[in-house]
PDB file of N, CA and C in Angstrom:
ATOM      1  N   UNK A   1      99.691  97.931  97.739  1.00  0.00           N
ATOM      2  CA  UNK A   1      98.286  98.114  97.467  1.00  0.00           C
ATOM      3  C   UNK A   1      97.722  99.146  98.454  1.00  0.00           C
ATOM      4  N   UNK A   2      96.873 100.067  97.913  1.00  0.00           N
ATOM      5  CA  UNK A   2      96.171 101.170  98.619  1.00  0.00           C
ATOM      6  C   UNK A   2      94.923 100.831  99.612  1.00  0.00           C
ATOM      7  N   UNK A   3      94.603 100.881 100.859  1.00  0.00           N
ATOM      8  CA  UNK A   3      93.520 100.603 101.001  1.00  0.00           C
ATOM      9  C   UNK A   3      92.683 101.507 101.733  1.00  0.00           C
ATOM     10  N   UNK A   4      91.208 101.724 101.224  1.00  0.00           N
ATOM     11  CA  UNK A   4      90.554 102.727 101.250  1.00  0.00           C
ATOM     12  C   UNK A   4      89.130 101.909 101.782  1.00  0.00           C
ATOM     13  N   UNK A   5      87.880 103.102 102.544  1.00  0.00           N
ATOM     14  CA  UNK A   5      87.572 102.499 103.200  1.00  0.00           C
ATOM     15  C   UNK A   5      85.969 103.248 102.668  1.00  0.00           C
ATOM     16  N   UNK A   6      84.336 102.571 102.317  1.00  0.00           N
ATOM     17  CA  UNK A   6      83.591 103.158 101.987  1.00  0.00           C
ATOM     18  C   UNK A   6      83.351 103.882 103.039  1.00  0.00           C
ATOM     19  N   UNK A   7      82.145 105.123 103.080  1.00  0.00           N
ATOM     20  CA  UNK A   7      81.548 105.596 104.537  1.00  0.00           C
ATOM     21  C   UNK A   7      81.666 104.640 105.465  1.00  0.00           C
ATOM     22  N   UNK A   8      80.542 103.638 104.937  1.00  0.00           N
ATOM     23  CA  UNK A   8      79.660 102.909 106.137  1.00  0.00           C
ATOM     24  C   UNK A   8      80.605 101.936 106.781  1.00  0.00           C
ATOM     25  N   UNK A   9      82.021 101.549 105.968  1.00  0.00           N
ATOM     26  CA  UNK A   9      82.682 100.494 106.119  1.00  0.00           C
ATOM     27  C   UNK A   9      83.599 101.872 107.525  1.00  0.00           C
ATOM     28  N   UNK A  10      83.789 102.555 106.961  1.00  0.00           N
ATOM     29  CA  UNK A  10      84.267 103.341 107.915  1.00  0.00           C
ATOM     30  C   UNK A  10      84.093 103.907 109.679  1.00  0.00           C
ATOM     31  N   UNK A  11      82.732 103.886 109.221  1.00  0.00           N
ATOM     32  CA  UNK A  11      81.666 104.047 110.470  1.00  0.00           C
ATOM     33  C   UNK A  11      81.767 102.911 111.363  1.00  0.00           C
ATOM     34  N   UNK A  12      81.574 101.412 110.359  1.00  0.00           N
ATOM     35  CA  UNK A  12      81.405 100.325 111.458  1.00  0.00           C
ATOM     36  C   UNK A  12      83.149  99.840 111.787  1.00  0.00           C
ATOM     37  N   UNK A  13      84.082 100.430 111.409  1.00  0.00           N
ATOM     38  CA  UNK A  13      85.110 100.091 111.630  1.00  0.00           C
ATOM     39  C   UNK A  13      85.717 101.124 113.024  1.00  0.00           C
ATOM     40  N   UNK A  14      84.982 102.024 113.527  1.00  0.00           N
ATOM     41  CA  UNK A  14      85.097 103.002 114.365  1.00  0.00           C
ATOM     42  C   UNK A  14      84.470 102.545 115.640  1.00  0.00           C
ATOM     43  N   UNK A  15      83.451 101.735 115.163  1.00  0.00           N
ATOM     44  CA  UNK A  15      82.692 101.280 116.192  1.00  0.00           C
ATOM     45  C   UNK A  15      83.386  99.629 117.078  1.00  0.00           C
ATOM     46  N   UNK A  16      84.275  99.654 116.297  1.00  0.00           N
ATOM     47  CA  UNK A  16      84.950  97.987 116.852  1.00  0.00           C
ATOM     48  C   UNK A  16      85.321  98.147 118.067  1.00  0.00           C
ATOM     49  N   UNK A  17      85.858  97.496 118.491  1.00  0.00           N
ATOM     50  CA  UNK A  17      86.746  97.158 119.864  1.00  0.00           C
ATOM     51  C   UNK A  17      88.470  97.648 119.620  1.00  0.00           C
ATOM     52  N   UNK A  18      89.065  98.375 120.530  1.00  0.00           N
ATOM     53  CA  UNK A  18      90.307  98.536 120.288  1.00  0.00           C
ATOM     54  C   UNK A  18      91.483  97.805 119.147  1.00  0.00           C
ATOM     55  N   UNK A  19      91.163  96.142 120.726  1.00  0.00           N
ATOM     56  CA  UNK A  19      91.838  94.691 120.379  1.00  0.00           C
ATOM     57  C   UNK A  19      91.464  94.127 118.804  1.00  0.00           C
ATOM     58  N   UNK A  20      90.353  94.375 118.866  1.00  0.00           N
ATOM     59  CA  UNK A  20      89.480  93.776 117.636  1.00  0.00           C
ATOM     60  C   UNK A  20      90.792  94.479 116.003  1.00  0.00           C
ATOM     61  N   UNK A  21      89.925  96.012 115.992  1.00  0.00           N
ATOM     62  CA  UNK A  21      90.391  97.018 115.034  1.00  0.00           C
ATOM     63  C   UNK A  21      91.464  96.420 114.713  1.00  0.00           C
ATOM     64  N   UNK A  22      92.913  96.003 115.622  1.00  0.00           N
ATOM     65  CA  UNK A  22      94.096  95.780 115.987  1.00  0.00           C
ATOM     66  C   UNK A  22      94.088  94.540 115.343  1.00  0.00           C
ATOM     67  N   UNK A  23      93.848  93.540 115.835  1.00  0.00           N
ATOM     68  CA  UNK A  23      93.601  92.360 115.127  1.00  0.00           C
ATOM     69  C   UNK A  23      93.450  92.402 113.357  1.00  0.00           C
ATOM     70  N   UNK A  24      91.975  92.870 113.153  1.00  0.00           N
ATOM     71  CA  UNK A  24      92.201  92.912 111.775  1.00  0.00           C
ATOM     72  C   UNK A  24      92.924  93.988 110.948  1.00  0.00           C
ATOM     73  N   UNK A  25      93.450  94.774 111.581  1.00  0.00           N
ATOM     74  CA  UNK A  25      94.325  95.669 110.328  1.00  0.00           C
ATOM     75  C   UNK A  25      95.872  95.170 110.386  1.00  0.00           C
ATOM     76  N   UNK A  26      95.813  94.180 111.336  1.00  0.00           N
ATOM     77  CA  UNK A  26      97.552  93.261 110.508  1.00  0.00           C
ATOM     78  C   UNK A  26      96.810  92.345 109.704  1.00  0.00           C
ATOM     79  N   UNK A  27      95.921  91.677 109.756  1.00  0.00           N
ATOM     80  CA  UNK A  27      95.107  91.042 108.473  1.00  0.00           C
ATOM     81  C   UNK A  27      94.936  91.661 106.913  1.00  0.00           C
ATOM     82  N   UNK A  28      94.098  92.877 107.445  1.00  0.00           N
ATOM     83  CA  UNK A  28      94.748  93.591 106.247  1.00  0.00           C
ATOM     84  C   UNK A  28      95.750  93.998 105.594  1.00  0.00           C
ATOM     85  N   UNK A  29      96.112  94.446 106.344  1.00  0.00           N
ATOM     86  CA  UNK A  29      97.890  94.871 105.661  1.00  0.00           C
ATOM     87  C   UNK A  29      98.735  94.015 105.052  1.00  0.00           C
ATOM     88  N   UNK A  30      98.512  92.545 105.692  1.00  0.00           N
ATOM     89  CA  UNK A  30      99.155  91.698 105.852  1.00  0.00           C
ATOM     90  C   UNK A  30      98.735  90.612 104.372  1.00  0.00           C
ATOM     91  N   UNK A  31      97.467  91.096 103.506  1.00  0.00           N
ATOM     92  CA  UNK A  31      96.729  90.469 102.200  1.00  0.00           C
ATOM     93  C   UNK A  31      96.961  91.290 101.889  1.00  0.00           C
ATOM     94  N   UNK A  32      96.964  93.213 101.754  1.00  0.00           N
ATOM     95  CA  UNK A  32      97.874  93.925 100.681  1.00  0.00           C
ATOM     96  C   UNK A  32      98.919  93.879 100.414  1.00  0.00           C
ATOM     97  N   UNK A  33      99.898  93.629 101.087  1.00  0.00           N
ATOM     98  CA  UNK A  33     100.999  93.537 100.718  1.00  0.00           C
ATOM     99  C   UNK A  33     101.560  92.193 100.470  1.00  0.00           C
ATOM    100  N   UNK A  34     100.754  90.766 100.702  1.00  0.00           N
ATOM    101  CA  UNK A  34     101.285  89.527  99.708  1.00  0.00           C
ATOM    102  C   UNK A  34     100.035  88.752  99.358  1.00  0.00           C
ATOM    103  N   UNK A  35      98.570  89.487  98.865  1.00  0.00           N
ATOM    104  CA  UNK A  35      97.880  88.612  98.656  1.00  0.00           C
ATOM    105  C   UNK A  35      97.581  87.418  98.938  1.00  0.00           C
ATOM    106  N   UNK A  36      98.167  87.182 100.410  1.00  0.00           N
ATOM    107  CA  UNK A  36      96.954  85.984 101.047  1.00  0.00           C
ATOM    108  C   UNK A  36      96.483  86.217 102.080  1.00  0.00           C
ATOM    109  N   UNK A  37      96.029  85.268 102.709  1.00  0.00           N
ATOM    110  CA  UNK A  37      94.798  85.374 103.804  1.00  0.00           C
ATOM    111  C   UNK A  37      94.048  84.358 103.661  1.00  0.00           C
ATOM    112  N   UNK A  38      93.255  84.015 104.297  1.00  0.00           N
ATOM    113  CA  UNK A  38      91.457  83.542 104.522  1.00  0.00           C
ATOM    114  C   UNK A  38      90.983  84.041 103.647  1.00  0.00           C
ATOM    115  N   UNK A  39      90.415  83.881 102.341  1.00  0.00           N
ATOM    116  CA  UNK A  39      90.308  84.634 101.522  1.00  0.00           C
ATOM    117  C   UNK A  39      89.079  83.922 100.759  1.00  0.00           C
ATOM    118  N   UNK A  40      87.900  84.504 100.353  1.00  0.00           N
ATOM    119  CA  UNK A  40      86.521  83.932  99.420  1.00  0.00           C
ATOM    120  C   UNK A  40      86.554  84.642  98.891  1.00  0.00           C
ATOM    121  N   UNK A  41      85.898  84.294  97.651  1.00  0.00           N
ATOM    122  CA  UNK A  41      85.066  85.258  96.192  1.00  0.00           C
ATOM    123  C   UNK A  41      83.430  84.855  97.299  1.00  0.00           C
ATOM    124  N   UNK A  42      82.193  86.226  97.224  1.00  0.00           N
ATOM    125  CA  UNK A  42      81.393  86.072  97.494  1.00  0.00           C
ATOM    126  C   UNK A  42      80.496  85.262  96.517  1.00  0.00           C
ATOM    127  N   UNK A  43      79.914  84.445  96.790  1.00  0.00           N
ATOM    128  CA  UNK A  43      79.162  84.011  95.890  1.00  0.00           C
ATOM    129  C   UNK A  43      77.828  84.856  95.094  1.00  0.00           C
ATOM    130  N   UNK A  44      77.665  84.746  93.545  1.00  0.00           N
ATOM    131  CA  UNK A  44      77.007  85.979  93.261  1.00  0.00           C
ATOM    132  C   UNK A  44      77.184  87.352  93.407  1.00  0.00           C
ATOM    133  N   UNK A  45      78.455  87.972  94.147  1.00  0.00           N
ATOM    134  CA  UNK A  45      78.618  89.375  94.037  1.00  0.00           C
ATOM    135  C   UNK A  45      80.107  89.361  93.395  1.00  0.00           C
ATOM    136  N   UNK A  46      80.377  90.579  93.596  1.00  0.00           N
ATOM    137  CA  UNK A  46      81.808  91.081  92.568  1.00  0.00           C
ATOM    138  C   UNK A  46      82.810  91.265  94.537  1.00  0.00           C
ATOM    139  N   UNK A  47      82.348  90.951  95.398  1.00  0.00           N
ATOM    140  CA  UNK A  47      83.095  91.021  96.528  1.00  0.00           C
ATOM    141  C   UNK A  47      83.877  90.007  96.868  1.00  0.00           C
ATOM    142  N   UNK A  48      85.014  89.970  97.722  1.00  0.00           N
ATOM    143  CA  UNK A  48      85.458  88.928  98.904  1.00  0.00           C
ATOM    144  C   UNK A  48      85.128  89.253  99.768  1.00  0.00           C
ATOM    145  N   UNK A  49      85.667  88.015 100.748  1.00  0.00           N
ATOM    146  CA  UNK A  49      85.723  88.533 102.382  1.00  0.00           C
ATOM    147  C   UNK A  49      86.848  87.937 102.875  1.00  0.00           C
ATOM    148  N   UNK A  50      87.681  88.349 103.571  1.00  0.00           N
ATOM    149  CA  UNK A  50      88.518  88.341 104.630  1.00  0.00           C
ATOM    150  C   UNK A  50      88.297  88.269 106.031  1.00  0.00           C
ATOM    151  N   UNK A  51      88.580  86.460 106.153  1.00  0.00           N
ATOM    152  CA  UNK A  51      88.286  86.214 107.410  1.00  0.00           C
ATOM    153  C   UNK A  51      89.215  86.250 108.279  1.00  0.00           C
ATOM    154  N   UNK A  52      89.219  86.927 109.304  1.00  0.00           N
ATOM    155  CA  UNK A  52      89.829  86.430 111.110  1.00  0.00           C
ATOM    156  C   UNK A  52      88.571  86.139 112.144  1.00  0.00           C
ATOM    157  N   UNK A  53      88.701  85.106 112.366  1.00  0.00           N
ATOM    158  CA  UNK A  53      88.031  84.158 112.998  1.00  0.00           C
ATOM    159  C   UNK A  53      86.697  84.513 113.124  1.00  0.00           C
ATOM    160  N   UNK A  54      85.766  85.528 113.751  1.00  0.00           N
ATOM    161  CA  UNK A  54      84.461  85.365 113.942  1.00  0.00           C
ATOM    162  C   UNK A  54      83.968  86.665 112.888  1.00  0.00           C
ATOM    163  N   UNK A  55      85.395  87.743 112.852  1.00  0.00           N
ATOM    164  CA  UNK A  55      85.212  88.777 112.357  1.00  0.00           C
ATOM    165  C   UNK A  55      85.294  88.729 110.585  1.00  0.00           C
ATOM    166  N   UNK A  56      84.610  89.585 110.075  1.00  0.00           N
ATOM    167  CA  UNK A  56      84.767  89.757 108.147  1.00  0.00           C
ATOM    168  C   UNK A  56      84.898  90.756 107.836  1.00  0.00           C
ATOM    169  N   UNK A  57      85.745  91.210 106.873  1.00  0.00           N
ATOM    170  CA  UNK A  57      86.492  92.101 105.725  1.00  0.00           C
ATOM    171  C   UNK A  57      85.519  91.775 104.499  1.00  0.00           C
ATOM    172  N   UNK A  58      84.645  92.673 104.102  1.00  0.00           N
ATOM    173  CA  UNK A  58      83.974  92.468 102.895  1.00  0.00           C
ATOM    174  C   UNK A  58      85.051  93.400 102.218  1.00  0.00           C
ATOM    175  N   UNK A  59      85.453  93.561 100.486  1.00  0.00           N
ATOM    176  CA  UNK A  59      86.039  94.412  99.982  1.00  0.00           C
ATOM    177  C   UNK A  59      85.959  93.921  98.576  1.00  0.00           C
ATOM    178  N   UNK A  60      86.597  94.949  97.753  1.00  0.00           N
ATOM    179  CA  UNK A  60      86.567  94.777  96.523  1.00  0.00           C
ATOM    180  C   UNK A  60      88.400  95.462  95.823  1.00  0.00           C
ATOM    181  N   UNK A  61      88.955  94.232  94.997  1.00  0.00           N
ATOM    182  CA  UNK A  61      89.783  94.958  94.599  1.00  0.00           C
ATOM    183  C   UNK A  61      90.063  95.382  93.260  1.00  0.00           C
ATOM    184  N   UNK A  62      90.911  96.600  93.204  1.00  0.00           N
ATOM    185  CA  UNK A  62      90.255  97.343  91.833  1.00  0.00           C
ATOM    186  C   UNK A  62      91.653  98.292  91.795  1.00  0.00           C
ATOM    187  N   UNK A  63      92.371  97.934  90.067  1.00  0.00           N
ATOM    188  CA  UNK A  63      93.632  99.055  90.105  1.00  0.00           C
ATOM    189  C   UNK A  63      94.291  99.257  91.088  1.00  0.00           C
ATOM    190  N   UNK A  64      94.628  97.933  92.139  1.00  0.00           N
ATOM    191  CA  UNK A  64      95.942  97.894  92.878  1.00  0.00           C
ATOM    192  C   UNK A  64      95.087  98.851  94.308  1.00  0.00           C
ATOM    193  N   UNK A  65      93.876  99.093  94.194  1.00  0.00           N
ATOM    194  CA  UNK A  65      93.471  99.169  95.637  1.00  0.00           C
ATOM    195  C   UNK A  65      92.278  98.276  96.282  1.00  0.00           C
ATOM    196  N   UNK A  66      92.619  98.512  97.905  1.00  0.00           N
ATOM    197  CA  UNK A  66      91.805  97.325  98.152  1.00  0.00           C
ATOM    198  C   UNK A  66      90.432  98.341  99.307  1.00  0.00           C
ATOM    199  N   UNK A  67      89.050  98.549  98.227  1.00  0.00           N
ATOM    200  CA  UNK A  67      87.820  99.055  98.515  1.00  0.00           C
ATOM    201  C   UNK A  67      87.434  98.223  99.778  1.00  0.00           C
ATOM    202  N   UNK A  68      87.508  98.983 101.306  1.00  0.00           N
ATOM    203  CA  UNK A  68      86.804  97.720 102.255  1.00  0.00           C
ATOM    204  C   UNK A  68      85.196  98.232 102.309  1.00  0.00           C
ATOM    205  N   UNK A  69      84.252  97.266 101.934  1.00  0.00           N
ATOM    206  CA  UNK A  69      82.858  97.636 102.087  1.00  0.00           C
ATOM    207  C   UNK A  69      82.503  97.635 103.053  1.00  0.00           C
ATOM    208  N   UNK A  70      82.916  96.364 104.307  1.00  0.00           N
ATOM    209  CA  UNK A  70      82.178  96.397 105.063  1.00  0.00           C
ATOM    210  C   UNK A  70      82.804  95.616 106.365  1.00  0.00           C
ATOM    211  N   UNK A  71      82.209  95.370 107.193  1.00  0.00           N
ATOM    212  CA  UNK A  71      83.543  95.258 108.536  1.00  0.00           C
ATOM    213  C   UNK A  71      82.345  94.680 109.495  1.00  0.00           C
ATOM    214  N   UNK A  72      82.942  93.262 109.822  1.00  0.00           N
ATOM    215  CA  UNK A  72      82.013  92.908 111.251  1.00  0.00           C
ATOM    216  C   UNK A  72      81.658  91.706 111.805  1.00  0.00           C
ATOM    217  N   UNK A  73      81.082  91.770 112.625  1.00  0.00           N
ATOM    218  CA  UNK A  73      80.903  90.225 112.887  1.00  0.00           C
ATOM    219  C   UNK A  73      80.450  89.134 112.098  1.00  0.00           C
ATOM    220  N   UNK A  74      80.870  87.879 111.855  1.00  0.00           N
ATOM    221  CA  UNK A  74      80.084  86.658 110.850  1.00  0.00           C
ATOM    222  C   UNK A  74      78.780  87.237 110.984  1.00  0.00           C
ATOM    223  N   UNK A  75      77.929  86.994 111.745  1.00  0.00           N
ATOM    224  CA  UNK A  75      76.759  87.054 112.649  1.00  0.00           C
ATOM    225  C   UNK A  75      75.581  88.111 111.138  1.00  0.00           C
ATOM    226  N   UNK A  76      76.314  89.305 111.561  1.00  0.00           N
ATOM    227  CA  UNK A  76      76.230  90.470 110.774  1.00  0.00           C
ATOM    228  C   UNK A  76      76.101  90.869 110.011  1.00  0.00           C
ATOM    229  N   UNK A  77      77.221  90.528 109.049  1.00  0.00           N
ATOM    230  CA  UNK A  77      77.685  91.301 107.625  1.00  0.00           C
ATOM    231  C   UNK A  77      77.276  91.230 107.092  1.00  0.00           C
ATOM    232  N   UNK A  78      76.323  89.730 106.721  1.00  0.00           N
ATOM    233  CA  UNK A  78      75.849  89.373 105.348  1.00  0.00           C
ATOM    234  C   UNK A  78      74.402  89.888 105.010  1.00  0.00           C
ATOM    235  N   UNK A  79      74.193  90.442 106.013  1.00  0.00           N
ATOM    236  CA  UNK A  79      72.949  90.990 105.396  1.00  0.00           C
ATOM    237  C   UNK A  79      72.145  92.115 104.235  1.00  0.00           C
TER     238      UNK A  79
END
């Protein structure tokens, strides 16, 4: 599975912490290539999220790629 990243998801993924970044992109990699994880349907949207522990993976998947919207703390994201 391909994974691609919007602007903004891009931007706030630049802005992480080294350790952090590190952390979640074996998360990611690690749900493209066998579909699991921590894993929700958002309620009311066409999104998931991908949890590691405090941090979220908003994304959308579509034709074998995985769209990340959005990247960040619980705290954060959902707004």
């Amino acid at each position: 599975m391909d994974i691609n990243f919007t602007p903004t998801a891009l931007r706030q993924w630049t802005q992480l912490d080294k350790k952090v970044r590190a952390q979640i992109s074996k998360k990611i990699h690690a749900f493209a290539a066998s579909g699991a994880g921590n894993l929700k349907r958002l309620q009311g949207r066409p999104e998931s999220r991908l949890r590691m522990g405090d941090w979220r993976v908003i994304f959308v998947v579509e034709n074998n790629t995985m769209l990340i919207v959005a990247v960040g703390n619980r705290r954060d994201i959902y707004d």
